[in-house]
Protein backbone atom coordinates (compact mmCIF):
# COMPACT_ATOMS: atom_id res chain seq x y z
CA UNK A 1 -3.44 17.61 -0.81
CA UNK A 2 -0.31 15.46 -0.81
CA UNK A 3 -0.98 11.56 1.80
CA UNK A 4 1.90 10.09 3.05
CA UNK A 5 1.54 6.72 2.53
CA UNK A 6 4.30 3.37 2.88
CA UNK A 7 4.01 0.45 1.06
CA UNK A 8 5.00 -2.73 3.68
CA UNK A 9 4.87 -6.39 3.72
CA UNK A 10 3.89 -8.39 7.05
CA UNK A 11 5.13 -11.43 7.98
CA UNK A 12 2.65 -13.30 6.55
CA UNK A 13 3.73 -12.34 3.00
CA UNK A 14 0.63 -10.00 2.31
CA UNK A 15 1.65 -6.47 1.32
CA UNK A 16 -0.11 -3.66 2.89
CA UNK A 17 -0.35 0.13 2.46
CA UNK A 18 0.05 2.15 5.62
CA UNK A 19 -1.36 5.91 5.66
CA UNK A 20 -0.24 8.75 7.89
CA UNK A 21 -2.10 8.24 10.80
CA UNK A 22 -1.17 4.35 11.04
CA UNK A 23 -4.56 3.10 9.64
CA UNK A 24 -3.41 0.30 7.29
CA UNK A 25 -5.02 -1.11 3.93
CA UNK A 26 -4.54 -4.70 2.93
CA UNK A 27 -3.84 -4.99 -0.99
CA UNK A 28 -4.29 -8.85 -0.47
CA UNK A 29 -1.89 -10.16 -2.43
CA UNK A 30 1.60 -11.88 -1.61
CA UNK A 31 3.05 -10.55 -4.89
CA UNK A 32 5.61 -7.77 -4.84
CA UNK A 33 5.02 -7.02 -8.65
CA UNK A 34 0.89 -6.52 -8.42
CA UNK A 35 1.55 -4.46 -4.88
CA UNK A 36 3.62 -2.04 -6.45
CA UNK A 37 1.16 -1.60 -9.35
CA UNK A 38 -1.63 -1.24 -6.93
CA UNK A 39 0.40 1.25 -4.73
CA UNK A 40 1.07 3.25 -7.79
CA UNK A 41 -2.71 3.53 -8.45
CA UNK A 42 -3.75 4.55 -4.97
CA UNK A 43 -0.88 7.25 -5.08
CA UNK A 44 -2.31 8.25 -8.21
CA UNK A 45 -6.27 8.15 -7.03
CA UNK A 46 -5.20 10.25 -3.93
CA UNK A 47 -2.96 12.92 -5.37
């Protein structure tokens, strides 16, 4: 089962994940480094 899923920051600095069907995860956290590492786990998790 392959997600499509985005990683995106808002305006207010918080990074976000966004899945296919626009529902949209907060990783709460303003840094880039830390979102990335989180986005690679939930890629991982889901795939």
């Amino acid at each position: 089962m392959n997600i499509h899923m985005q990683l995106f920051k808002r305006e207010n600095g918080t990074w976000y994940v966004q899945f296919e069907r626009g529902k949209k995860l907060s990783l709460k956290t303003k840094d880039a480094a830390l979102a990335q590492q989180l986005f690679r786990k939930i890629t991982v998790l889901s795939g």
